[in-house]
PDB file of N, CA and C in Angstrom:
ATOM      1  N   UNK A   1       0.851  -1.174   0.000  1.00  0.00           N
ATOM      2  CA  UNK A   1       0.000   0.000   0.000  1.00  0.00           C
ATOM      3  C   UNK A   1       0.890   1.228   0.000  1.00  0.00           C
ATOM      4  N   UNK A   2       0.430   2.370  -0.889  1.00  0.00           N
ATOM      5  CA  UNK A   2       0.715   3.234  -0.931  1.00  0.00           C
ATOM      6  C   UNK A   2       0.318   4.468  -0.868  1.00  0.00           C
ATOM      7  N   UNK A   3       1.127   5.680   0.114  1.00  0.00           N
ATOM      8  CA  UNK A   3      -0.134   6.976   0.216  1.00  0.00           C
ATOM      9  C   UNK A   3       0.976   7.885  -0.605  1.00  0.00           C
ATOM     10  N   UNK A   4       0.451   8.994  -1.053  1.00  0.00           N
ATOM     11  CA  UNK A   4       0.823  10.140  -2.280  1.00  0.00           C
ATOM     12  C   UNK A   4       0.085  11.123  -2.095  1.00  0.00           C
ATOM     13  N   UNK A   5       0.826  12.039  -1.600  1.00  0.00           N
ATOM     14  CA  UNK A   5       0.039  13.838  -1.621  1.00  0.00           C
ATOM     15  C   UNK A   5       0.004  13.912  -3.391  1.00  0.00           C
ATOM     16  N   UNK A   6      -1.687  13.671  -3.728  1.00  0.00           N
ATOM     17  CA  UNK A   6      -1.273  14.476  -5.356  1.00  0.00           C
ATOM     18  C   UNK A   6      -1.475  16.293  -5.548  1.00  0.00           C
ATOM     19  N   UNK A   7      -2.051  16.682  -4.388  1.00  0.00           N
ATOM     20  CA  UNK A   7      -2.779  18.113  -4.584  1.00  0.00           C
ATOM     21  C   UNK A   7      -3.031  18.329  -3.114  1.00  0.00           C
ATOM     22  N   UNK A   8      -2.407  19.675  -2.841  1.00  0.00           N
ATOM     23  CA  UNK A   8      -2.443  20.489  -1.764  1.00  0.00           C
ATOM     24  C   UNK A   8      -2.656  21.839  -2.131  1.00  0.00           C
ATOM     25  N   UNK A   9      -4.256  22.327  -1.835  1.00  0.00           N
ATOM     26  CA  UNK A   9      -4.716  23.942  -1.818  1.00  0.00           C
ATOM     27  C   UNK A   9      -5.860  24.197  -1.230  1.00  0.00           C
ATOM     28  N   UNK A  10      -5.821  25.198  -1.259  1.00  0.00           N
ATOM     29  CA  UNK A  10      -7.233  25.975  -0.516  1.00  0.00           C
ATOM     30  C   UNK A  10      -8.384  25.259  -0.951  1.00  0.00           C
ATOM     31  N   UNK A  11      -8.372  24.545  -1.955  1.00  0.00           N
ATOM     32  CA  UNK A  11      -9.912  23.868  -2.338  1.00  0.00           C
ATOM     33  C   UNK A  11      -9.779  22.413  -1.468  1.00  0.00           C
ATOM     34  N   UNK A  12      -8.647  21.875  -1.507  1.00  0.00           N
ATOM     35  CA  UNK A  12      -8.555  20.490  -0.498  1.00  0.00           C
ATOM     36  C   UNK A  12      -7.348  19.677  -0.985  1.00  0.00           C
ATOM     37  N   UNK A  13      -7.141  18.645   0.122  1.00  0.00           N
ATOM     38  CA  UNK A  13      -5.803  17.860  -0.100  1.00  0.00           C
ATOM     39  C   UNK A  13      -6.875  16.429  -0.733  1.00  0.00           C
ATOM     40  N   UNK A  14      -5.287  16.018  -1.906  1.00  0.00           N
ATOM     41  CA  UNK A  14      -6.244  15.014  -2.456  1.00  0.00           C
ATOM     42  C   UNK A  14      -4.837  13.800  -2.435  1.00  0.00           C
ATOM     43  N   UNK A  15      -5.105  12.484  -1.577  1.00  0.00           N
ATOM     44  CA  UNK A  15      -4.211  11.943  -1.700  1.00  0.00           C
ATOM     45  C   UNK A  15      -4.371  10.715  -2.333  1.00  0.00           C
ATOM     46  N   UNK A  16      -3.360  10.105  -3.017  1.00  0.00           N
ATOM     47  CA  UNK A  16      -3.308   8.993  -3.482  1.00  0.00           C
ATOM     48  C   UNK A  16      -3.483   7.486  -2.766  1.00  0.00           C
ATOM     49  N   UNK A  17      -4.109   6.665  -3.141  1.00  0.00           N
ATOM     50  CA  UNK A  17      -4.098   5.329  -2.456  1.00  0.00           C
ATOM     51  C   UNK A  17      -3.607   4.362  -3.487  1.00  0.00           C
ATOM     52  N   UNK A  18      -2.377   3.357  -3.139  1.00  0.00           N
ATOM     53  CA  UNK A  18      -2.781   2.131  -4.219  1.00  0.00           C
ATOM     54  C   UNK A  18      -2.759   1.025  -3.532  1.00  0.00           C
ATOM     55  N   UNK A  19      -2.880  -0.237  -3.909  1.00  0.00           N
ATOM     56  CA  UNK A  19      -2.990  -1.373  -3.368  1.00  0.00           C
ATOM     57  C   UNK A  19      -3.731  -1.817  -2.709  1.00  0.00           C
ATOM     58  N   UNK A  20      -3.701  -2.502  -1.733  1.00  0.00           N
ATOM     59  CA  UNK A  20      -4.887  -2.932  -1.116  1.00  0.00           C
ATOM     60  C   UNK A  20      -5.167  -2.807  -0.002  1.00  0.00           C
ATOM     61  N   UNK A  21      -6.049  -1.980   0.549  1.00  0.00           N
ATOM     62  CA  UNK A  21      -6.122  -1.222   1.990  1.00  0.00           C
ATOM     63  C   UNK A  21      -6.634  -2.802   3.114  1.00  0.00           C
ATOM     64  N   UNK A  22      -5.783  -3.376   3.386  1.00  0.00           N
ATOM     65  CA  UNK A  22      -6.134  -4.283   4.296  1.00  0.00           C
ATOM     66  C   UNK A  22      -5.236  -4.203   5.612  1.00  0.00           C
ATOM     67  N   UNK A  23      -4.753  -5.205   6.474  1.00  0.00           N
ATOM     68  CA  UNK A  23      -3.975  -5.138   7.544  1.00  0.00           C
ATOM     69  C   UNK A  23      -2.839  -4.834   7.360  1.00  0.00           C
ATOM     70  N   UNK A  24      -1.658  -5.022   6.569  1.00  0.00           N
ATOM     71  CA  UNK A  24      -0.685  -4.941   6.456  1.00  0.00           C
ATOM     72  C   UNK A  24      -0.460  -3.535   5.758  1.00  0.00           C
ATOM     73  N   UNK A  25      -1.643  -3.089   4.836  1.00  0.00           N
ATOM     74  CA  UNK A  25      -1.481  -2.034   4.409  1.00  0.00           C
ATOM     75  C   UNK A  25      -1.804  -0.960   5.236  1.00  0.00           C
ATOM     76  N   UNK A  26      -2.937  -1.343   6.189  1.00  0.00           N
ATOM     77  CA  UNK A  26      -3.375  -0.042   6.878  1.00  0.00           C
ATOM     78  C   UNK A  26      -1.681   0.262   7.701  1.00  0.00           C
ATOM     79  N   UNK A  27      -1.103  -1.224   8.259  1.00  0.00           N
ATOM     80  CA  UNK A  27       0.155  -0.886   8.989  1.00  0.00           C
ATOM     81  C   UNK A  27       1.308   0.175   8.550  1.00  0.00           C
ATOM     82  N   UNK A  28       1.007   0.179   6.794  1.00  0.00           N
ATOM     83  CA  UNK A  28       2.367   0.935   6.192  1.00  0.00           C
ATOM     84  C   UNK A  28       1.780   2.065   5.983  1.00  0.00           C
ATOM     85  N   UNK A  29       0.721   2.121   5.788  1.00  0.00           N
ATOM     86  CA  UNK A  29       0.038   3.891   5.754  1.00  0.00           C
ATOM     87  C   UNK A  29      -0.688   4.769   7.188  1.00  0.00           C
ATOM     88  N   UNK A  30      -1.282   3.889   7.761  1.00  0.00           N
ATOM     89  CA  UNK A  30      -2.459   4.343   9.055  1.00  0.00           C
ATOM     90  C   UNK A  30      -1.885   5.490   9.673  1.00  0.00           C
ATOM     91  N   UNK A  31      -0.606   5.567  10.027  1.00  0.00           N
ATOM     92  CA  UNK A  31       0.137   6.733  11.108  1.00  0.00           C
ATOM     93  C   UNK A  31       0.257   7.837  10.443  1.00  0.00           C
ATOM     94  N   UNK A  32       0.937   7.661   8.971  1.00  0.00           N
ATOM     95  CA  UNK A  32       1.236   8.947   7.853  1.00  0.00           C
ATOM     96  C   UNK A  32      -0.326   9.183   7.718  1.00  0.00           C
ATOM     97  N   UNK A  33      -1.360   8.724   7.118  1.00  0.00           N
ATOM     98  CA  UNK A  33      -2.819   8.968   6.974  1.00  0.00           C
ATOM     99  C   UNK A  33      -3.036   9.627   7.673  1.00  0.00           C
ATOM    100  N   UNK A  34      -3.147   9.536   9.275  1.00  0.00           N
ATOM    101  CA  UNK A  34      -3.939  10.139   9.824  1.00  0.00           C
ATOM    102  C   UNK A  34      -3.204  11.296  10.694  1.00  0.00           C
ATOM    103  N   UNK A  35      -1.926  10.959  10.325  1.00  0.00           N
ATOM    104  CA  UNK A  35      -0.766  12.204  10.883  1.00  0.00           C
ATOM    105  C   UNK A  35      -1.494  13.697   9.720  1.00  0.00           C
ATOM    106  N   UNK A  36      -1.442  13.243   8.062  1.00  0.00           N
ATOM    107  CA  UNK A  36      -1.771  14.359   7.575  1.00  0.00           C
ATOM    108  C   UNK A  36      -3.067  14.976   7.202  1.00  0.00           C
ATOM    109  N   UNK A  37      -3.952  14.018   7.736  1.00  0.00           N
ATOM    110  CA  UNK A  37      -5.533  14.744   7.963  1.00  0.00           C
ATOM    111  C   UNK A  37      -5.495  15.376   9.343  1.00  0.00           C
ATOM    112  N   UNK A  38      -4.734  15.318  10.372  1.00  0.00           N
ATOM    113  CA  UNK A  38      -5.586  15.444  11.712  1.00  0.00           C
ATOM    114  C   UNK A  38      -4.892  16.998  11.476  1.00  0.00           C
ATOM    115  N   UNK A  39      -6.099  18.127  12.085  1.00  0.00           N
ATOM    116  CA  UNK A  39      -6.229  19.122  12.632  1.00  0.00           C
ATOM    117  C   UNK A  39      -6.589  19.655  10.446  1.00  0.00           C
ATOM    118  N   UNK A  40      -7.118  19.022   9.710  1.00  0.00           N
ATOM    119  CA  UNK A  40      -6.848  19.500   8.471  1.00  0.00           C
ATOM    120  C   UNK A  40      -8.159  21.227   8.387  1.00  0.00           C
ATOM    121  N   UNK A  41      -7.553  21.814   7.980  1.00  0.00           N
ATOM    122  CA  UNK A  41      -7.956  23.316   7.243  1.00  0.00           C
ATOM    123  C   UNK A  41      -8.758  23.198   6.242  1.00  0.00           C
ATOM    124  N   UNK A  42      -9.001  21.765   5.372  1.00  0.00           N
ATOM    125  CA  UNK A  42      -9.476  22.140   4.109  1.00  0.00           C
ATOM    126  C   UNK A  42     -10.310  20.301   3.983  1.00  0.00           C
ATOM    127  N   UNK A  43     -10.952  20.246   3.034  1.00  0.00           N
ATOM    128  CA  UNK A  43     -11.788  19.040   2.811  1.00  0.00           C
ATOM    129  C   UNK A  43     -10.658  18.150   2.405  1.00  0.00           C
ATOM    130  N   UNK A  44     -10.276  16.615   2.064  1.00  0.00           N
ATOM    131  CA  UNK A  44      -9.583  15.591   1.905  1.00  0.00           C
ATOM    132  C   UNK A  44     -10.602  14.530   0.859  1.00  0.00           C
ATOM    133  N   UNK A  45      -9.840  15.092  -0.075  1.00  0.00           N
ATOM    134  CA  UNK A  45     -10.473  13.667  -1.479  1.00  0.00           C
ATOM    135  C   UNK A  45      -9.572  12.665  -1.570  1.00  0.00           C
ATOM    136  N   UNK A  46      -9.873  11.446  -1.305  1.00  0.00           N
ATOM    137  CA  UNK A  46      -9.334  10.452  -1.504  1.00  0.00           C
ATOM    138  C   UNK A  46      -9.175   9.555  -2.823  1.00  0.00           C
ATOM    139  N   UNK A  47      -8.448   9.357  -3.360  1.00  0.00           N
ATOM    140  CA  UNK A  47      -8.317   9.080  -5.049  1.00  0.00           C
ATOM    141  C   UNK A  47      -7.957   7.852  -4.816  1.00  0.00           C
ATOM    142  N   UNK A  48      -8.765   6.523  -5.015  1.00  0.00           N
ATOM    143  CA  UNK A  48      -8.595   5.849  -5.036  1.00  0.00           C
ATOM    144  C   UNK A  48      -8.909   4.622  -6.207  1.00  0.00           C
ATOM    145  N   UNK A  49      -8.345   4.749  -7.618  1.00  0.00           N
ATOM    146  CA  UNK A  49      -8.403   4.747  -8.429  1.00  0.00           C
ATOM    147  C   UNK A  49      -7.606   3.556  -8.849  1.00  0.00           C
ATOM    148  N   UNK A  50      -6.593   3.350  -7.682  1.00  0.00           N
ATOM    149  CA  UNK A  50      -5.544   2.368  -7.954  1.00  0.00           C
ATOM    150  C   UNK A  50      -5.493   1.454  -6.899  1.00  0.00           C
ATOM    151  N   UNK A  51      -6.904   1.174  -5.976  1.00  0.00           N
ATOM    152  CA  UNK A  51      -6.767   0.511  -4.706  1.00  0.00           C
ATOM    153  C   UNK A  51      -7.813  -0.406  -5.611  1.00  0.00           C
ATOM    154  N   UNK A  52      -7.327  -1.639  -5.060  1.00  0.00           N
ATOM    155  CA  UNK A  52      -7.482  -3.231  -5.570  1.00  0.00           C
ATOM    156  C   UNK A  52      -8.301  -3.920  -4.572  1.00  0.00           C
ATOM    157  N   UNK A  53      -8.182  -3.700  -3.235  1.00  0.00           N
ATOM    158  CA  UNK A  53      -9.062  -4.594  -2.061  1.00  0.00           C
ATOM    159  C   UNK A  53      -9.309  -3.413  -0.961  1.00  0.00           C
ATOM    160  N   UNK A  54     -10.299  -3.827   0.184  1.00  0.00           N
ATOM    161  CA  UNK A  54     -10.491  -2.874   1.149  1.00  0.00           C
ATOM    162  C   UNK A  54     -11.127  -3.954   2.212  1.00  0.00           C
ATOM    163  N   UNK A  55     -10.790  -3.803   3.317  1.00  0.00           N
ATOM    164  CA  UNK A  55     -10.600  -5.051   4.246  1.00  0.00           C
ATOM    165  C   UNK A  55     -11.538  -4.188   5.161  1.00  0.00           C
ATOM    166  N   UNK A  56     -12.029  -4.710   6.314  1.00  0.00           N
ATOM    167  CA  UNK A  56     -12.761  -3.800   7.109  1.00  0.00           C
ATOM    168  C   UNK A  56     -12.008  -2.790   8.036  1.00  0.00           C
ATOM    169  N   UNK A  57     -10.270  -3.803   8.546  1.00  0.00           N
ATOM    170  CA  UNK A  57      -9.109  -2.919   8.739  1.00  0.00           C
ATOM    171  C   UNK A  57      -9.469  -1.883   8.092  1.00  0.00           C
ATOM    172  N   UNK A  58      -9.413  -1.691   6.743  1.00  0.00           N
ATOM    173  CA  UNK A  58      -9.181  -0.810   6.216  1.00  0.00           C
ATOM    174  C   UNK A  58     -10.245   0.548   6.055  1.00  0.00           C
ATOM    175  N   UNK A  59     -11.243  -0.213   6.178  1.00  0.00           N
ATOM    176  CA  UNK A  59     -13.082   0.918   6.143  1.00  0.00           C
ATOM    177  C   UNK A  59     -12.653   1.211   7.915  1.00  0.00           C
ATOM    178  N   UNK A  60     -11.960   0.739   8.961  1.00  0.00           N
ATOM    179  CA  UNK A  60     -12.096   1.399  10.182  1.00  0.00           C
ATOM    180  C   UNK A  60     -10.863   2.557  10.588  1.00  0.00           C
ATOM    181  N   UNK A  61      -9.969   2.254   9.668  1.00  0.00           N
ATOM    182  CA  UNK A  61      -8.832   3.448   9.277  1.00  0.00           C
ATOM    183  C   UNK A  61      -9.277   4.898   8.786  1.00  0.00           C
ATOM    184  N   UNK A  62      -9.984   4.337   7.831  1.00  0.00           N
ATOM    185  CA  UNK A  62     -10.770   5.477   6.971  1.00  0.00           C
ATOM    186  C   UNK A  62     -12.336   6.036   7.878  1.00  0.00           C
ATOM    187  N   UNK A  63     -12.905   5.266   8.160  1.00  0.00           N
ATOM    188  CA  UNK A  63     -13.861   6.054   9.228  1.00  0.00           C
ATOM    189  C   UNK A  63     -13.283   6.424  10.260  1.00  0.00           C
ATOM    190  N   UNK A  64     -12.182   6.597  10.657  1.00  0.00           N
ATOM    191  CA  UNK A  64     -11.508   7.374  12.006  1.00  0.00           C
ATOM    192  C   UNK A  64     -11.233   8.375  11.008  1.00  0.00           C
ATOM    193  N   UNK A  65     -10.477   8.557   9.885  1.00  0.00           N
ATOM    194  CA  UNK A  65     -10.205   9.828   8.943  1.00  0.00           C
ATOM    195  C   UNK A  65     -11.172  10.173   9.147  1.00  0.00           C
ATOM    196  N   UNK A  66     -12.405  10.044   8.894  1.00  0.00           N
ATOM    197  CA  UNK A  66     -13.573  10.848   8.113  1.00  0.00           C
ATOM    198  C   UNK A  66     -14.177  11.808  10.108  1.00  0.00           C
ATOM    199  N   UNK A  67     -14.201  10.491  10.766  1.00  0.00           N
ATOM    200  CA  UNK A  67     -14.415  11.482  12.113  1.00  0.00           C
ATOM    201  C   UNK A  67     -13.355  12.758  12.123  1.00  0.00           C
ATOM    202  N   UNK A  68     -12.216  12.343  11.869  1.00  0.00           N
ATOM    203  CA  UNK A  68     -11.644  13.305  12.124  1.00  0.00           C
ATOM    204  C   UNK A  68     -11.466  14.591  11.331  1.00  0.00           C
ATOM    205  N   UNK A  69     -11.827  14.354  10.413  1.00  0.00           N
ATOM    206  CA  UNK A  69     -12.065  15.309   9.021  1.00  0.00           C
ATOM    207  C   UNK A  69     -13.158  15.760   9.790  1.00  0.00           C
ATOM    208  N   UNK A  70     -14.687  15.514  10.175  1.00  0.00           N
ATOM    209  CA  UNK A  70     -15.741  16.119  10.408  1.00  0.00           C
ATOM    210  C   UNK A  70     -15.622  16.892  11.572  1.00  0.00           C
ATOM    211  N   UNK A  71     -14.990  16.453  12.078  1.00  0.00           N
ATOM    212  CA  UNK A  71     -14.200  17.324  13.878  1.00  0.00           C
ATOM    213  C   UNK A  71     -14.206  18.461  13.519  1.00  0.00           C
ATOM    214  N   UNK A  72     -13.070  19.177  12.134  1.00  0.00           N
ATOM    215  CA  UNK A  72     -12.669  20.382  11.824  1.00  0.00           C
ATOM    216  C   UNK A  72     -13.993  20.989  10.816  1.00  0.00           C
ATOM    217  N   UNK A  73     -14.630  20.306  10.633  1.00  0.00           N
ATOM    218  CA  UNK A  73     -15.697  21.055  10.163  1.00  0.00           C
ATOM    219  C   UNK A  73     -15.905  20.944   8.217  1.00  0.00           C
ATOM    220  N   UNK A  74     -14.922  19.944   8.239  1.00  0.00           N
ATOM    221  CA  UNK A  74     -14.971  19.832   6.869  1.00  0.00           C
ATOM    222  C   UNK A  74     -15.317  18.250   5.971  1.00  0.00           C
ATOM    223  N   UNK A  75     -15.416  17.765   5.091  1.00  0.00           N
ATOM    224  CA  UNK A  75     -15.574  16.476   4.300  1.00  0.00           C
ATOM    225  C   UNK A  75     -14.344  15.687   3.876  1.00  0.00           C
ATOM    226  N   UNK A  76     -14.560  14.370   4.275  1.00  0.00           N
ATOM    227  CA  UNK A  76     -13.307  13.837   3.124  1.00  0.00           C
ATOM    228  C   UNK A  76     -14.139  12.285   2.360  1.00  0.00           C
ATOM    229  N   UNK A  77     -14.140  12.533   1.481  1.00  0.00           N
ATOM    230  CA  UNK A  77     -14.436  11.541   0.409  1.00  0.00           C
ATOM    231  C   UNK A  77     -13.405  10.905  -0.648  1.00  0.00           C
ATOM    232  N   UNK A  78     -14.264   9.658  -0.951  1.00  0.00           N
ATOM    233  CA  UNK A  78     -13.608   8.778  -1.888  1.00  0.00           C
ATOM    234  C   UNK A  78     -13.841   9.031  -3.133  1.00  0.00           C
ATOM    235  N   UNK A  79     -12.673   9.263  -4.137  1.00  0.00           N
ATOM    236  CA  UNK A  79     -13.268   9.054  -5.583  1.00  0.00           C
ATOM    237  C   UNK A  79     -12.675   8.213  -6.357  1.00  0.00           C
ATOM    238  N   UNK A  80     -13.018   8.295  -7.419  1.00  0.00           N
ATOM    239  CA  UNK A  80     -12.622   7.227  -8.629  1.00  0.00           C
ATOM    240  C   UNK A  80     -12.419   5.834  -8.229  1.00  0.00           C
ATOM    241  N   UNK A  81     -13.793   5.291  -7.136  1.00  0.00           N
ATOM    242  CA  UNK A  81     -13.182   4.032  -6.708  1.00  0.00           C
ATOM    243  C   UNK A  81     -14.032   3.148  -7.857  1.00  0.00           C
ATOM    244  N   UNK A  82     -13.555   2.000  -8.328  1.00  0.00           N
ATOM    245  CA  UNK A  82     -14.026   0.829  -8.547  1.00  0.00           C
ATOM    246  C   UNK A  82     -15.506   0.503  -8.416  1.00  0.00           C
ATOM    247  N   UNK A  83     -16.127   0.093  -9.105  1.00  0.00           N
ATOM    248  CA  UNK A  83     -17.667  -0.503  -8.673  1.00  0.00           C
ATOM    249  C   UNK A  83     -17.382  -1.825  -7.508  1.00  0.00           C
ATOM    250  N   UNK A  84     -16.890  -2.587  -7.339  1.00  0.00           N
ATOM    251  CA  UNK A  84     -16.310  -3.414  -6.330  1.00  0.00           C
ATOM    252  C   UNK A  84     -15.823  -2.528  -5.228  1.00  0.00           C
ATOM    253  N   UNK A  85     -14.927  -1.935  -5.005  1.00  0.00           N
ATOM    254  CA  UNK A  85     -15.389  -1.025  -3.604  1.00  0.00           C
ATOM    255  C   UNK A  85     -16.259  -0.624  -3.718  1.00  0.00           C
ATOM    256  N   UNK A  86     -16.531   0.312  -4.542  1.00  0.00           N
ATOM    257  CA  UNK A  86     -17.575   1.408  -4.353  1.00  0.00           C
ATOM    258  C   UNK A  86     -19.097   0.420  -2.981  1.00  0.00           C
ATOM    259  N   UNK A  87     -19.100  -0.661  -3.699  1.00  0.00           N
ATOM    260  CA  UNK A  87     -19.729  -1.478  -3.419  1.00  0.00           C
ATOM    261  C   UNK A  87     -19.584  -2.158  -1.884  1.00  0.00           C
ATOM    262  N   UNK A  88     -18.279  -2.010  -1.458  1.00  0.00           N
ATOM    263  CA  UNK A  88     -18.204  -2.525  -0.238  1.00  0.00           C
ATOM    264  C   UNK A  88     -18.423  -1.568   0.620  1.00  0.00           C
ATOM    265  N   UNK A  89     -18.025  -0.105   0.300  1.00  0.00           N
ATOM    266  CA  UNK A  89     -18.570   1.110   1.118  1.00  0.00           C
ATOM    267  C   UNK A  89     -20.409   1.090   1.548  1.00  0.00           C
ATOM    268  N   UNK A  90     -21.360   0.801   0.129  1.00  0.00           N
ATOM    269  CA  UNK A  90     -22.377   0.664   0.423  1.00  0.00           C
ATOM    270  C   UNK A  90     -23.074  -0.106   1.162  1.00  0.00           C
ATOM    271  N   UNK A  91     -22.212  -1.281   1.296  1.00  0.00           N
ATOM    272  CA  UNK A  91     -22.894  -2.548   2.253  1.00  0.00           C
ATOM    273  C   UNK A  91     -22.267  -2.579   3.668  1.00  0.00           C
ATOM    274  N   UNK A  92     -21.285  -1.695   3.744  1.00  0.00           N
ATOM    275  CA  UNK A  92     -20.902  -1.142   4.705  1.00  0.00           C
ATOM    276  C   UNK A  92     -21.815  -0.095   6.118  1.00  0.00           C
ATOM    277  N   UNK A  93     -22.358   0.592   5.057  1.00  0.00           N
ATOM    278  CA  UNK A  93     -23.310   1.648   4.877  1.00  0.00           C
ATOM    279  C   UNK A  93     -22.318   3.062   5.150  1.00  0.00           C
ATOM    280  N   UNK A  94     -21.297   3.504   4.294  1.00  0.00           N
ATOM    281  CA  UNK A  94     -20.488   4.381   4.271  1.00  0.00           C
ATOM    282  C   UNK A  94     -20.484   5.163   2.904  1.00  0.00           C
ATOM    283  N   UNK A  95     -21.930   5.268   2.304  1.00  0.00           N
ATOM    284  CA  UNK A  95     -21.629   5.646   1.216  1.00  0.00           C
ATOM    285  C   UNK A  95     -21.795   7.394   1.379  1.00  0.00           C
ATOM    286  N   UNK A  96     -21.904   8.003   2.232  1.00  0.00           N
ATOM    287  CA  UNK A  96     -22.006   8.936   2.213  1.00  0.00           C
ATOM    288  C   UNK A  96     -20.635   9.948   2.154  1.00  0.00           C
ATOM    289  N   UNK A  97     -19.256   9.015   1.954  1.00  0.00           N
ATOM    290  CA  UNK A  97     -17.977   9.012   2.283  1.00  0.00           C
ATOM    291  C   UNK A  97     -17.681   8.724   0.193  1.00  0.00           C
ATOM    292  N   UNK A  98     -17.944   8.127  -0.627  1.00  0.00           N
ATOM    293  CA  UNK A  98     -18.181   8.476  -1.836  1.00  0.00           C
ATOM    294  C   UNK A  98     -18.581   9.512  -2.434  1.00  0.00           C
ATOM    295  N   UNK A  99     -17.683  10.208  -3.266  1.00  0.00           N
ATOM    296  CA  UNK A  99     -17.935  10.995  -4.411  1.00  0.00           C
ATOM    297  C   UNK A  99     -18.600  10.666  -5.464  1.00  0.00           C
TER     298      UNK A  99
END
């Protein structure tokens, strides 16, 4: 797994995801993730365009982001995911976290 600042501005930080957000991945990203959302100024789009699996590890990584994104008063969503995630967010019931 991999995280990537692609875009940092006043409209929002948009970072990269690839691979497969499961245990081992949340392990190599989870600290940097949530090191560069917490206290964030601006909304957080998540581009996940190049993520292959999503483990529930991984939907409970990302719903601590999103609390913590909503703390400061702002949104962070998923885009360009897959119909297969997209899909696991919904049965999740996290679709409100989709772009």
């Amino acid at each position: 797994m991999e995280l990537n600042i692609m875009k940092e501005s006043g409209d929002g930080l948009v970072l990269s995801l690839t691979g497969k957000l499961d245990a081992p991945g949340v392990d190599m990203i989870g600290t940097r993730f949530l090191g560069l959302i917490n206290h964030v100024d601006k909304p957080v789009f998540l581009d996940f365009s190049e993520v292959t699996y999503v483990s529930s590890v991984g939907i409970r990584l990302l719903l601590n982001g999103w609390k913590m994104v909503s703390r400061e008063g702002f949104r962070m969503q998923i885009m360009n995911a897959s119909p297969e995630i997209r899909q696991v967010f919904i049965i999740a019931g996290f679709e409100e976290m989709l772009a």
